[in-house]
Protein backbone atom coordinates (compact mmCIF):
# COMPACT_ATOMS: atom_id res chain seq x y z
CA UNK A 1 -26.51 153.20 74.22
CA UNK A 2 -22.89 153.55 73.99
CA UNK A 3 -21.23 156.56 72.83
CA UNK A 4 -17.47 157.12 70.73
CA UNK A 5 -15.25 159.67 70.60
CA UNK A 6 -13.32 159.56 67.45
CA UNK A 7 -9.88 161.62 67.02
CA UNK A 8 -8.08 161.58 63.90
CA UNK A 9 -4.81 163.54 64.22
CA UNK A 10 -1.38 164.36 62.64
CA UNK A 11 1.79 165.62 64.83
CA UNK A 12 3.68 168.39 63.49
CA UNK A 13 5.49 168.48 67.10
CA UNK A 14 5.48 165.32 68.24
CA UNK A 15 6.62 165.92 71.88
CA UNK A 16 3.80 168.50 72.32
CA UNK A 17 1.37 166.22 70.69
CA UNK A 18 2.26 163.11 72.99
CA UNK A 19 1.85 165.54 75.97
CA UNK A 20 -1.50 166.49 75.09
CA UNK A 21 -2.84 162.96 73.92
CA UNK A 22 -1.70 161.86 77.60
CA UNK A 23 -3.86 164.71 79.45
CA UNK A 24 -6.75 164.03 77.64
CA UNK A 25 -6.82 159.75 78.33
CA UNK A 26 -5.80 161.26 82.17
CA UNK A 27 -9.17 162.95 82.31
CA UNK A 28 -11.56 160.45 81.12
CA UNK A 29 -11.67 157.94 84.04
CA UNK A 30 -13.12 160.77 85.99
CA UNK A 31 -16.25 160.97 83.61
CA UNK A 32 -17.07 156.99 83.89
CA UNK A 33 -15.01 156.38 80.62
CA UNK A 34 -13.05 154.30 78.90
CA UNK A 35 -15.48 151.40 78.64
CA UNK A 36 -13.12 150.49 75.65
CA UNK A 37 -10.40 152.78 73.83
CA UNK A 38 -8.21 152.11 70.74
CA UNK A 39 -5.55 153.59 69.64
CA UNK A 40 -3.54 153.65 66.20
CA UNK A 41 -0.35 155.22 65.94
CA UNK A 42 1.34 155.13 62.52
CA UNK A 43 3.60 158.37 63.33
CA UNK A 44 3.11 161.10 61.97
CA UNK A 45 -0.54 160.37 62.46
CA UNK A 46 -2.74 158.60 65.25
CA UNK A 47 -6.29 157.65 65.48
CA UNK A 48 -8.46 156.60 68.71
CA UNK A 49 -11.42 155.27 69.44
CA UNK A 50 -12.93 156.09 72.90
CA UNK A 51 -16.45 154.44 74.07
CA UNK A 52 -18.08 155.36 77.19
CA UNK A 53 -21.08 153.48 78.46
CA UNK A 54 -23.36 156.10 77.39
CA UNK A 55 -23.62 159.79 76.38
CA UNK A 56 -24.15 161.07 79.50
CA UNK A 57 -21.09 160.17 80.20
CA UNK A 58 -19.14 161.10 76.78
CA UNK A 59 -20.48 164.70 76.32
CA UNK A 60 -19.22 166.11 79.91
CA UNK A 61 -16.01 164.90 79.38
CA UNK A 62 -15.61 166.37 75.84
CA UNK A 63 -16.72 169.99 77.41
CA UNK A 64 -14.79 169.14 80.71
CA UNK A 65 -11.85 171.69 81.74
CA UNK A 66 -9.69 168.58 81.87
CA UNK A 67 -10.14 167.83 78.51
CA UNK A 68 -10.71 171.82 77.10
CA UNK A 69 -6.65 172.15 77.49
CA UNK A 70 -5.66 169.01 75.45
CA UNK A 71 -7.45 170.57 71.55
CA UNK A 72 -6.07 173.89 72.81
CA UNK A 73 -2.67 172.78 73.00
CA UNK A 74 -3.12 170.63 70.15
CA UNK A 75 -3.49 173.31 67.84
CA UNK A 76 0.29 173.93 68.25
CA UNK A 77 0.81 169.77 68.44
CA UNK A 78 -0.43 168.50 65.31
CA UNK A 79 -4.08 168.87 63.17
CA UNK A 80 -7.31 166.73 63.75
CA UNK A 81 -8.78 166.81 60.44
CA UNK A 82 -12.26 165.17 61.74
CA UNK A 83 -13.71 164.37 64.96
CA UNK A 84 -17.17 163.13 66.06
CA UNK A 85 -19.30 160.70 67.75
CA UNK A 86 -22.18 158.12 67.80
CA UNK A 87 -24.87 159.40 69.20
CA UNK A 88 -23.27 162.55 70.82
């Protein structure tokens, strides 16, 4: 069963955010992912859509090292008001 990733997110510094929405998409062809991602940008704000093949895949990649530094860094990039996933 596939699983999604779903980040909803507002930039408060936009050069910061864009840095850390490009190292997290640089780590998730390691895990086996995107199957399919979408992305909406309506700046301030942006919302993607990532779906792996399955959750074996999706959940690594969330706690992955690669990915650990992008919501870090984010804090000082913008807010995420909700994230979650199907079947995670």
């Amino acid at each position: 069963m596939a699983a999604y990733l779903i980040s909803d997110a507002t930039a408060r510094d936009v050069g910061a955010f864009e840095s850390r929405r490009a190292r997290g998409a640089a780590s998730i062809p390691r895990y086996g992912g995107p199957v399919k991602a979408v992305e909406r940008v309506r700046a301030p704000c942006a919302v993607a859509t990532v779906e792996f093949p399955y959750r074996e895949r999706a959940w690594p990649w969330y706690l992955s090292p690669e990915y650990d530094g992008a919501p870090r860094t984010g804090a000082e990039a913008g807010r995420a008001p909700g994230q979650g996933g199907s079947g995670l």
